[in-house]
Protein backbone atom coordinates (compact mmCIF):
# COMPACT_ATOMS: atom_id res chain seq x y z
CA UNK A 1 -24.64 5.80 26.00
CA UNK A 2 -20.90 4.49 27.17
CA UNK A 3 -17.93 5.18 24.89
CA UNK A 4 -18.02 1.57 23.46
CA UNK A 5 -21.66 1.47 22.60
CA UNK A 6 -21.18 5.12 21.09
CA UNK A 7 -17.92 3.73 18.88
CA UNK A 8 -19.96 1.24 17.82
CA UNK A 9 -22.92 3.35 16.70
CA UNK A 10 -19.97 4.97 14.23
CA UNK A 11 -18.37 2.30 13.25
CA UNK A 12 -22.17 0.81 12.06
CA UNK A 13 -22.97 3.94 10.36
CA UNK A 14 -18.95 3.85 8.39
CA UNK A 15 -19.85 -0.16 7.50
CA UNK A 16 -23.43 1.06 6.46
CA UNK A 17 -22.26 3.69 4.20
CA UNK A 18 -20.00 1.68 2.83
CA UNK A 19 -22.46 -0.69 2.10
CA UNK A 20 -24.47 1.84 0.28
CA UNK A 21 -21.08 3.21 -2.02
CA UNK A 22 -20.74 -1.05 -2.59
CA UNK A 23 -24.33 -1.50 -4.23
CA UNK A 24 -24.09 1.93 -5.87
CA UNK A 25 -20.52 0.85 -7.83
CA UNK A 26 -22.14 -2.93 -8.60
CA UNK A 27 -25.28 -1.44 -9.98
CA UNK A 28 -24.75 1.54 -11.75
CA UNK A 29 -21.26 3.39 -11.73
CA UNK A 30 -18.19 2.42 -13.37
CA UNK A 31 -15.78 3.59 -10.55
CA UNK A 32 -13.72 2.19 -8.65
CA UNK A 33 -15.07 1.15 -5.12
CA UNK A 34 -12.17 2.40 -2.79
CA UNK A 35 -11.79 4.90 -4.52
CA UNK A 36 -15.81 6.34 -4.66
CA UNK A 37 -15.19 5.49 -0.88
CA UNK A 38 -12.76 8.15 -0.44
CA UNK A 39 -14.61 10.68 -2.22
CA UNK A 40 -18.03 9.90 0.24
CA UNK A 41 -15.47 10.78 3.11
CA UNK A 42 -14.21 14.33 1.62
CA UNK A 43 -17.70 14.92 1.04
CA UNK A 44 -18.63 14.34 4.74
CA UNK A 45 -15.11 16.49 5.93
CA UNK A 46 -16.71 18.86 3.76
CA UNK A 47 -20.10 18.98 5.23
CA UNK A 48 -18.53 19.57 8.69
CA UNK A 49 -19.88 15.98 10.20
CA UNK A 50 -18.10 14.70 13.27
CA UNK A 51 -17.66 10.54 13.07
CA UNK A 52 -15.66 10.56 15.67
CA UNK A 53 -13.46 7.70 14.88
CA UNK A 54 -9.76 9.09 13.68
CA UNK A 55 -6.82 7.07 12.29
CA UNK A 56 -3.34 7.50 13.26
CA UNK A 57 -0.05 5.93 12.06
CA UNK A 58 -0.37 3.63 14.68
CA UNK A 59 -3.57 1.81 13.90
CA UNK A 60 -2.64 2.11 9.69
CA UNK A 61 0.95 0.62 10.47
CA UNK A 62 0.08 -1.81 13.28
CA UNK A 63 -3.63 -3.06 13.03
CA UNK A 64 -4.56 -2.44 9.36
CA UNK A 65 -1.51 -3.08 6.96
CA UNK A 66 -0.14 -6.32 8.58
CA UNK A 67 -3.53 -7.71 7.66
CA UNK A 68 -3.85 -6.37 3.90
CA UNK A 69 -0.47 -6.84 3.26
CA UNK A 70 -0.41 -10.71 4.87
CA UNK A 71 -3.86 -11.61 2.95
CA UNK A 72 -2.26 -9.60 0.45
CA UNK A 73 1.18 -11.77 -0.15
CA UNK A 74 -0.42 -15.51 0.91
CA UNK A 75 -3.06 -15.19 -1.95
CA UNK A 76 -0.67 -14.36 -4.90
CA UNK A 77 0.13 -17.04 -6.98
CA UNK A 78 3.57 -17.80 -6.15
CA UNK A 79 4.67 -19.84 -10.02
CA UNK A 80 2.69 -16.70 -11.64
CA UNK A 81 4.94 -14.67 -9.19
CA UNK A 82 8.45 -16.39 -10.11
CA UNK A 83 8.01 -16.06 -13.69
CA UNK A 84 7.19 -12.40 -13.89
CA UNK A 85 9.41 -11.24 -10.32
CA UNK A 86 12.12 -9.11 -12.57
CA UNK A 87 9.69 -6.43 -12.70
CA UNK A 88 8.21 -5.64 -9.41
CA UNK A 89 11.72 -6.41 -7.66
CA UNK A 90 13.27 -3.71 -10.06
CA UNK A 91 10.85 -1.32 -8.99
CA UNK A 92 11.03 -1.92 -5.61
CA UNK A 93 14.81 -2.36 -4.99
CA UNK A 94 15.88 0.31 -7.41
CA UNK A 95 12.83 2.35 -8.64
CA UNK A 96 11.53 3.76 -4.99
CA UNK A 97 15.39 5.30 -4.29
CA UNK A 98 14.99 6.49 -8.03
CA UNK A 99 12.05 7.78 -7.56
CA UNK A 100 12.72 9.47 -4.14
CA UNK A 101 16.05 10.96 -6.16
CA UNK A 102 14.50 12.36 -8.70
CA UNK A 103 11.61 13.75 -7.33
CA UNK A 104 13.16 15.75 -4.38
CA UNK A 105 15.25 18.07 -6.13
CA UNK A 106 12.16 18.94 -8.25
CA UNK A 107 9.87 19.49 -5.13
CA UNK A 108 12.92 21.57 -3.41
CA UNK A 109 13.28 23.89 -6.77
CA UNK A 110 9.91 24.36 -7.48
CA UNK A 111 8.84 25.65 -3.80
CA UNK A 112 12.09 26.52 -1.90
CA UNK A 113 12.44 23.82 0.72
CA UNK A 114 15.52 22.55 2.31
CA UNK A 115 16.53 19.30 0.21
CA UNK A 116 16.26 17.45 3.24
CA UNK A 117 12.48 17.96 3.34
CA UNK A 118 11.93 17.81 -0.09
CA UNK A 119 13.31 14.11 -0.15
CA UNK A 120 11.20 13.17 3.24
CA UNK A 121 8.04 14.24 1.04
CA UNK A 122 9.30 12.37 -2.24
CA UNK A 123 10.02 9.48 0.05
CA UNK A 124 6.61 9.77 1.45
CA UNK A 125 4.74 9.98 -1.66
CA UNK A 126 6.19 7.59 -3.94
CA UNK A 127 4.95 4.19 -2.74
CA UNK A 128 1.84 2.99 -4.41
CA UNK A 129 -0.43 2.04 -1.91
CA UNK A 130 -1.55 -1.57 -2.26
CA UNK A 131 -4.76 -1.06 -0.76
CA UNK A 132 -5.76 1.33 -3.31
CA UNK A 133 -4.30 -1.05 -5.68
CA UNK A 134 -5.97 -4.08 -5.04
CA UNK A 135 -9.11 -2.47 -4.68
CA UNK A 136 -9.10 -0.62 -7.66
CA UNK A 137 -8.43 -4.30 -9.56
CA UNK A 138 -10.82 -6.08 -7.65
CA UNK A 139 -13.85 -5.44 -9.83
CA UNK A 140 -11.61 -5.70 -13.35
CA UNK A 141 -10.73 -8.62 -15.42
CA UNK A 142 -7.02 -7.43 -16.23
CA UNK A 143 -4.88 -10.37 -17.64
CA UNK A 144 -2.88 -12.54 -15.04
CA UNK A 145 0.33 -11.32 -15.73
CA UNK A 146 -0.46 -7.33 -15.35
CA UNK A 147 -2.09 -8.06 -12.43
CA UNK A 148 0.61 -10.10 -10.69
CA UNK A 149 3.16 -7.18 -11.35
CA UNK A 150 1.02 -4.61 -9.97
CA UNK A 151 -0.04 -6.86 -6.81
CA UNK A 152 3.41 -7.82 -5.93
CA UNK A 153 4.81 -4.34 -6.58
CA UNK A 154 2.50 -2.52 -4.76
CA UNK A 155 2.90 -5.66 -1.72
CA UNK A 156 6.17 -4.74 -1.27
CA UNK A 157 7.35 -1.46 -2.09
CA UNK A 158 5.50 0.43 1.08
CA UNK A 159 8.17 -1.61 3.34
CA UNK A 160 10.64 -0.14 1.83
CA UNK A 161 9.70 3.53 1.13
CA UNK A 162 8.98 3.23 4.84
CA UNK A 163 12.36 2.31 5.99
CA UNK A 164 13.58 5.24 3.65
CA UNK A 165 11.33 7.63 5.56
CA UNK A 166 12.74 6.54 8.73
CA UNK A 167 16.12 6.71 7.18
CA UNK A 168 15.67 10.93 6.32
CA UNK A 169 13.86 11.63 9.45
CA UNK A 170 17.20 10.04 11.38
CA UNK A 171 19.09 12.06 9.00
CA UNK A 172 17.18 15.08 9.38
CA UNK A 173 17.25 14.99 13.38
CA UNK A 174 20.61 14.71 13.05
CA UNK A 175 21.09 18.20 11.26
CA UNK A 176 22.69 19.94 13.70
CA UNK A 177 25.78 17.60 13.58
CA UNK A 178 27.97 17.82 10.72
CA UNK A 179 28.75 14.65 8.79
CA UNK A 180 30.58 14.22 5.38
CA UNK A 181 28.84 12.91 2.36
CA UNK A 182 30.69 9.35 2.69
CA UNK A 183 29.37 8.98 6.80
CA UNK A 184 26.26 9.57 4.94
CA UNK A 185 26.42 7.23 2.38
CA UNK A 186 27.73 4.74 4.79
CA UNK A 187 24.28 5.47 7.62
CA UNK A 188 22.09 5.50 4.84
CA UNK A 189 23.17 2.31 3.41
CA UNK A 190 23.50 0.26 6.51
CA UNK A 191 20.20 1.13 8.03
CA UNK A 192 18.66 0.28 4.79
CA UNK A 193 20.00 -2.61 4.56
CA UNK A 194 20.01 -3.55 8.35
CA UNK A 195 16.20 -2.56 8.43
CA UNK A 196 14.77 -3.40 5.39
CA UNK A 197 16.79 -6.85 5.00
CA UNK A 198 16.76 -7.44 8.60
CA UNK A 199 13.10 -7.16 8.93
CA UNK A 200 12.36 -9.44 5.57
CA UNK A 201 14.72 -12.21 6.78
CA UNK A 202 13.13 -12.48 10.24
CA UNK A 203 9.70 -12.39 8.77
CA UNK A 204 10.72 -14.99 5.97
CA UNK A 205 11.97 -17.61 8.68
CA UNK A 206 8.89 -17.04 10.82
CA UNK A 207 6.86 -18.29 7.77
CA UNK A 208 8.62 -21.22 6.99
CA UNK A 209 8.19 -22.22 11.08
CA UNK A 210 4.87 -21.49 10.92
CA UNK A 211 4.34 -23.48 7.70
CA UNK A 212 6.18 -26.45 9.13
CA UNK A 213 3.97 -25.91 12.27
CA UNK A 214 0.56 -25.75 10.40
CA UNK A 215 0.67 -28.85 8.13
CA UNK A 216 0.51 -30.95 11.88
CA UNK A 217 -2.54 -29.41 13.26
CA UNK A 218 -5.84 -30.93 13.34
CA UNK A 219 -8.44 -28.32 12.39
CA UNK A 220 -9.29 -24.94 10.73
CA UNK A 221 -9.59 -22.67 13.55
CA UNK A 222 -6.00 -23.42 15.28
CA UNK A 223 -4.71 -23.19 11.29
CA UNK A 224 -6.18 -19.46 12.02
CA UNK A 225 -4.60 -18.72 15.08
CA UNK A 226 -1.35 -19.50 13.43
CA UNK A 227 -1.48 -17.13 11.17
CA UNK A 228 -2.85 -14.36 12.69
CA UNK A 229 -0.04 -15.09 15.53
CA UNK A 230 2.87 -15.39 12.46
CA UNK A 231 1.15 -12.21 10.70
CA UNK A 232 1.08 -9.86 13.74
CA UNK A 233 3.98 -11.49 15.79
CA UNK A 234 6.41 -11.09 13.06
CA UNK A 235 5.19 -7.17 12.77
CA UNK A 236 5.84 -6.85 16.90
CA UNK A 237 8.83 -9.16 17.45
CA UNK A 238 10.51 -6.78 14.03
CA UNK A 239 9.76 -3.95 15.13
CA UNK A 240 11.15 -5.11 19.12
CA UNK A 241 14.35 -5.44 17.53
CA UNK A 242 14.60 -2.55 15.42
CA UNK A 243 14.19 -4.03 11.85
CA UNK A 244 10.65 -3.15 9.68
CA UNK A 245 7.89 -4.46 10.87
CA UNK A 246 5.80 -4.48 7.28
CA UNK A 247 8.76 -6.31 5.80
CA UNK A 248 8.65 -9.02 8.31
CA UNK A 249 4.52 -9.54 7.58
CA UNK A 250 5.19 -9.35 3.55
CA UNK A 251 8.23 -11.99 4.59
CA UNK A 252 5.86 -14.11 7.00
CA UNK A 253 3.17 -13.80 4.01
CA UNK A 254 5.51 -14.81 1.68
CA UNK A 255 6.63 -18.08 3.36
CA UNK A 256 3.69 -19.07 4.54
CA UNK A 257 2.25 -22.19 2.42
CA UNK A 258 -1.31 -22.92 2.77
CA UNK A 259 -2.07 -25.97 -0.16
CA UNK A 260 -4.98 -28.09 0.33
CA UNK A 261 -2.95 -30.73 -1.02
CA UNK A 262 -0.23 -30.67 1.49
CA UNK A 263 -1.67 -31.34 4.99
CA UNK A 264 -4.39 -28.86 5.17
CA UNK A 265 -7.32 -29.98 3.84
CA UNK A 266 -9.56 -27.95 1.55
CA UNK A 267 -12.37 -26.96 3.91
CA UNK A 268 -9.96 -25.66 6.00
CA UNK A 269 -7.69 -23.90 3.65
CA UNK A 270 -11.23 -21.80 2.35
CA UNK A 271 -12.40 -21.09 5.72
CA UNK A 272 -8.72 -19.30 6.44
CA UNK A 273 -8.31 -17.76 3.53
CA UNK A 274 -11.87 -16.17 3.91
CA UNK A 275 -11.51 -15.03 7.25
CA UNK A 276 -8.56 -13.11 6.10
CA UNK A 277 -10.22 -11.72 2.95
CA UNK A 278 -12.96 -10.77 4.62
CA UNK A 279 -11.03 -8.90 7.46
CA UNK A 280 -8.91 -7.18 5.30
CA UNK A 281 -11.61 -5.89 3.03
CA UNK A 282 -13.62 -5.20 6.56
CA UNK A 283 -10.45 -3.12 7.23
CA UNK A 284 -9.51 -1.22 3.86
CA UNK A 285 -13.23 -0.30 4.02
CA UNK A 286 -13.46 1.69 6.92
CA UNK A 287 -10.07 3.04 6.78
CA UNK A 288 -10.86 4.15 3.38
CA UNK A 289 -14.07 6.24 4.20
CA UNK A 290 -11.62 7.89 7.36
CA UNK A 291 -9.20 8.80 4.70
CA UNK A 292 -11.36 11.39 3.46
CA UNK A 293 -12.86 12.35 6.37
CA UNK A 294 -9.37 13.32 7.94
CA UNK A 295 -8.51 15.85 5.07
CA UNK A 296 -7.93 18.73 6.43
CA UNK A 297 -9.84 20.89 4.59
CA UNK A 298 -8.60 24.22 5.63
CA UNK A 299 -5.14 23.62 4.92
CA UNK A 300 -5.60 21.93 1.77
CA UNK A 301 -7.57 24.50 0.47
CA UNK A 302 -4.53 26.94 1.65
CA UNK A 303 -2.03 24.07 -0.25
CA UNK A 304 -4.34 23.14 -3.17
CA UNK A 305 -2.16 24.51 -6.11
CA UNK A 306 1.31 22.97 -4.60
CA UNK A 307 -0.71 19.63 -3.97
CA UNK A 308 -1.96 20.25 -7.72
CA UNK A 309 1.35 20.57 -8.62
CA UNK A 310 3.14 17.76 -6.44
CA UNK A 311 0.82 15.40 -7.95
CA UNK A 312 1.33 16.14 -11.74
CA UNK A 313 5.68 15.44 -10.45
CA UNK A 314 4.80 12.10 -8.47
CA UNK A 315 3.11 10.99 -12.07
CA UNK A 316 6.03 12.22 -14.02
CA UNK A 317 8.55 10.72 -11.93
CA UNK A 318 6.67 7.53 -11.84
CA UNK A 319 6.37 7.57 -15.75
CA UNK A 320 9.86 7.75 -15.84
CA UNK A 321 10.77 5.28 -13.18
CA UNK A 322 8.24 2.69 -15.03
CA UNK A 323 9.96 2.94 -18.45
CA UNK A 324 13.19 3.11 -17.80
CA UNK A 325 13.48 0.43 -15.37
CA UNK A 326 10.87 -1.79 -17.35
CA UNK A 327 12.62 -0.94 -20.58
CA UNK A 328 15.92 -2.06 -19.17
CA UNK A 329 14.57 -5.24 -17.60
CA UNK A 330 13.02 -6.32 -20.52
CA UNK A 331 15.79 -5.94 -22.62
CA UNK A 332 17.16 -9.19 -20.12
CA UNK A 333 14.61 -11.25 -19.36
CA UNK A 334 12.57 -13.73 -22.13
CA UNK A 335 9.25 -12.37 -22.28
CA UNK A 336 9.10 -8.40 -22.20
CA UNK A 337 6.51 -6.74 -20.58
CA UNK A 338 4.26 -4.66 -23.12
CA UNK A 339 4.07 -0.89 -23.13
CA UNK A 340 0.31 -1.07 -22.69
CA UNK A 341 0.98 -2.70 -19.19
CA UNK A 342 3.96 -0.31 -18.40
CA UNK A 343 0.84 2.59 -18.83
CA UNK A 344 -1.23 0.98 -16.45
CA UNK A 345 1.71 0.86 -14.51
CA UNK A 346 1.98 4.68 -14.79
CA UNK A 347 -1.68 5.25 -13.94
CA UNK A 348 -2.80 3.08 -11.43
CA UNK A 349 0.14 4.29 -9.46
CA UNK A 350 -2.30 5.39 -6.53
CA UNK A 351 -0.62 7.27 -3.30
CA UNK A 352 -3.38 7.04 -0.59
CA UNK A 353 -2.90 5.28 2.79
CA UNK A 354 0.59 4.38 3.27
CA UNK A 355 1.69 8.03 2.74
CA UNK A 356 -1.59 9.56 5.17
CA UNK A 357 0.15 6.90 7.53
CA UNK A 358 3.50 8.46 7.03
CA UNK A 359 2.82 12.03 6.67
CA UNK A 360 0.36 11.69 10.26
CA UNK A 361 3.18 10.16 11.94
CA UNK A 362 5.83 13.09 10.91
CA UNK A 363 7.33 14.43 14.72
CA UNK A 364 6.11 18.01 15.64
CA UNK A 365 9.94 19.18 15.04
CA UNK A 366 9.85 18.61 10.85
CA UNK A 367 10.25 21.89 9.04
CA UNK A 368 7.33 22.41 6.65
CA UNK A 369 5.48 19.53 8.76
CA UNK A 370 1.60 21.61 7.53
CA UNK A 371 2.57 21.63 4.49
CA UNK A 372 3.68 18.20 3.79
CA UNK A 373 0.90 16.98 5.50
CA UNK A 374 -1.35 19.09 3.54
CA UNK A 375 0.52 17.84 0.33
CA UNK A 376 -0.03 14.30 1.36
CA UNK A 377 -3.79 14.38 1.59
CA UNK A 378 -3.83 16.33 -1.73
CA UNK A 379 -1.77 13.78 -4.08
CA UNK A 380 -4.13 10.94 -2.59
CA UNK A 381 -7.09 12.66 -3.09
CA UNK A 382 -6.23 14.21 -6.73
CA UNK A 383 -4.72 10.74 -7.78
CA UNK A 384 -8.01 9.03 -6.60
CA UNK A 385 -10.47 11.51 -7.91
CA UNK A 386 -8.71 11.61 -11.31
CA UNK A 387 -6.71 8.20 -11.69
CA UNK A 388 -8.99 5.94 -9.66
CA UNK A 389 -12.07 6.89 -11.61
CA UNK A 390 -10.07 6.97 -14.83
CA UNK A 391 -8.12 3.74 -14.71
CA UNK A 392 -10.55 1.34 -15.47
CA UNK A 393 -11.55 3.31 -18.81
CA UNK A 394 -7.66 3.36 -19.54
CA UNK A 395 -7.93 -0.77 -18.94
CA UNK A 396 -10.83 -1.03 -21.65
CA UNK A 397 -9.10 2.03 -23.81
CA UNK A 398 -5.92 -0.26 -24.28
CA UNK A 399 -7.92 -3.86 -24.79
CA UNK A 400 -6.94 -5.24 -20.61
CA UNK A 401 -10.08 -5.27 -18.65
CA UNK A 402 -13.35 -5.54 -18.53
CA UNK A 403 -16.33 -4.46 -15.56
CA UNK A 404 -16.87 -8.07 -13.78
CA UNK A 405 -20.60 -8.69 -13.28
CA UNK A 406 -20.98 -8.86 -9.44
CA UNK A 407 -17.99 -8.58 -7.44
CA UNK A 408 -14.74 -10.76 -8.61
CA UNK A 409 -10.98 -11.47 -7.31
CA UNK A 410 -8.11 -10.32 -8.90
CA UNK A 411 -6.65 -12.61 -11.48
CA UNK A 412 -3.33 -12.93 -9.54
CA UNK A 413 -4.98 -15.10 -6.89
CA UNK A 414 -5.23 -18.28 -6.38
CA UNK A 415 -8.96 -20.43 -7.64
CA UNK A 416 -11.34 -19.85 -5.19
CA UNK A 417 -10.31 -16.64 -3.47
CA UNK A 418 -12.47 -14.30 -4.27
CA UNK A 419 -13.95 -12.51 -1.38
């Protein structure tokens, strides 16, 4: 059998066992798809079962986010997006560095690290994931505006915990050289800003091009090309010039206009927005099951109590971040968002494969580097096994969602875009 037939053969038997966990959650349990998919994986790390197929922070951050995240940002409802954007932006501009703040200091006290490891774990951990996210709301009928917050939160907060992480690992190779707290106020600021804004910008103008572009072609499948070229492009060309990559897709995603009723007609506009539905489902999916086949079950075992306890902080630290922030933002804006959506907020906070991306792609030269990792694969798999499965009986608990019969969208997106 050659290697590619043999990859193949795996990657059938992932998609087939997938397919097995999808009829399973439609027919008879109540839990979350991704997140049952994660738990199939542990139980085949567990069993010892080689499926020879590995991620690394590569694939996650080149092939497999600029796709969820693109398909991700084009198919939110951009007027349900303007009217609620106070909330998400506040958590993403201000409540990731929050968040990173106060949960380093805890992590350093409560198991001795050096403070600039304990804030390149925090940093790691805090964003939620918005695969986990959107997967977890795919099968519940949670009201528009919850749903919008959550998509466009989790959309666009990995970008920038990401650039953070960069940020402390420059920081942290740069240990042996003493600077003084203003030089690094001064680094820490600029390459934020540099990075994070940088890549955004570039990705937001590539958009609009590609939007101009789009609206004068003939058919459906050059529409495609387009925006697979805009979606990936704007990932390579970012990262070429040292801005963020992810920034420049949620930018590109975010710019890019696909209405039936402006050049494209609606045919078209389906057959595009399925193909990148479909591949970005295709995607999550098998990088899902991989997630818990990759735990490292040795290690974790070794790490279970600190993971235990990291994960009961990152919740803490979120519930704080969520009610502070949200309280103070809707003490400004018109139309407040309730405390029953701040707690969903809270719990569907999910930590799963932008961190495994991060804490696989830590250099061999981090202090601590086994157990972060180990920590990393812990939180995910705690806040899926007890979140994940819990979350949609927290929706119906508070009165916001209800089990969809079959296999439904999320609110947030636009008619017709269910995959």
């Amino acid at each position: 059998m050659t290697a590619v037939l043999e990859t193949l053969v795996r990657v059938c038997g992932l998609l087939a066992i997938a397919l097995a966990v999808r009829v399973v959650v439609d027919v008879w349990l109540d839990v979350p798809y991704a997140v049952l998919l994660v738990l199939v994986g542990v139980v085949i790390s567990l069993l010892r079962i080689d499926v020879g197929i590995r991620l690394s922070t590569d694939v996650i951050m080149g092939l497999v986010l600029p796709t969820i995240l693109f398909d991700g940002v084009v198919e939110l409802d951009r007027a349900a997006l303007r009217e609620n954007v106070a909330v998400p932006l506040t958590l993403v501009v201000l409540g990731i560095p929050l968040a990173v703040v106060l949960l380093g200091p805890v992590i350093d006290f409560a198991f001795g690290l050096s403070i600039g490891v304990s804030l390149l774990l925090a940093a790691i951990l805090v964003p939620t994931d918005p695969v986990a996210v959107l997967s977890v709301f795919e099968e519940l009928d949670v009201p528009e505006r919850l749903t919008i917050v959550i998509d466009s939160e989790s959309l666009f907060n990995d970008g920038v915990a990401i650039v953070i992480v960069d940020v402390i690992l420059a920081l942290l190779a740069a240990g042996t050289e003493p600077m003084s707290g203003l030089e690094i106020t001064e680094f820490v600021v600029t390459d934020l800003l540099v990075v994070s804004l940088g890549g955004f910008l570039l990705g937001c103008g590539l958009g609009y091009g590609a939007t101009r572009f789009v609206h004068r072609l003939p058919e459906r499948m050059a529409i495609l090309l387009v925006t697979v070229l805009v979606a990936y492009g704007s990932y390579v060309l970012a990262e070429s010039v040292g801005v963020s990559g992810i920034l420049a897709t949620v930018g590109a995603g975010a710019f890019v206009e696909l209405d039936a009723d402006d050049g494209i007609g609606r045919d078209a506009l389906e057959f595009v927005r399925d193909i990148w539905a479909g591949g970005a489902f295709l995607l999550s999916t098998v990088v899902y099951v991989l997630i818990g086949v990759q735990v490292p079950i040795d290690t974790l075992t070794v790490y279970l109590p600190a993971a235990l306890l990291v994960a009961a902080f990152v919740l803490l630290v979120r519930a704080v971040v969520v009610y502070v922030l949200v309280g103070a933002v809707n003490e400004i804006v018109s139309k407040p968002l309730p405390r029953s959506y701040q707690h969903v907020l809270v719990s569907g906070g999910l930590h799963t494969v932008v961190p495994i991306a991060l804490a696989l792609g830590l250099p061999p030269w981090v202090p601590h580097r086994e157990f972060v990792q180990a920590v990393v694969f812990g939180v995910a798999i705690i806040g899926a096994l007890v979140q994940g499965t819990l979350l949609p009986s927290i929706l119906r608990a508070i009165g916001l969602g209800e089990r969809e019969a079959g296999v439904a969208g999320p609110s947030s997106r636009r008619s017709g875009d269910s995959p």
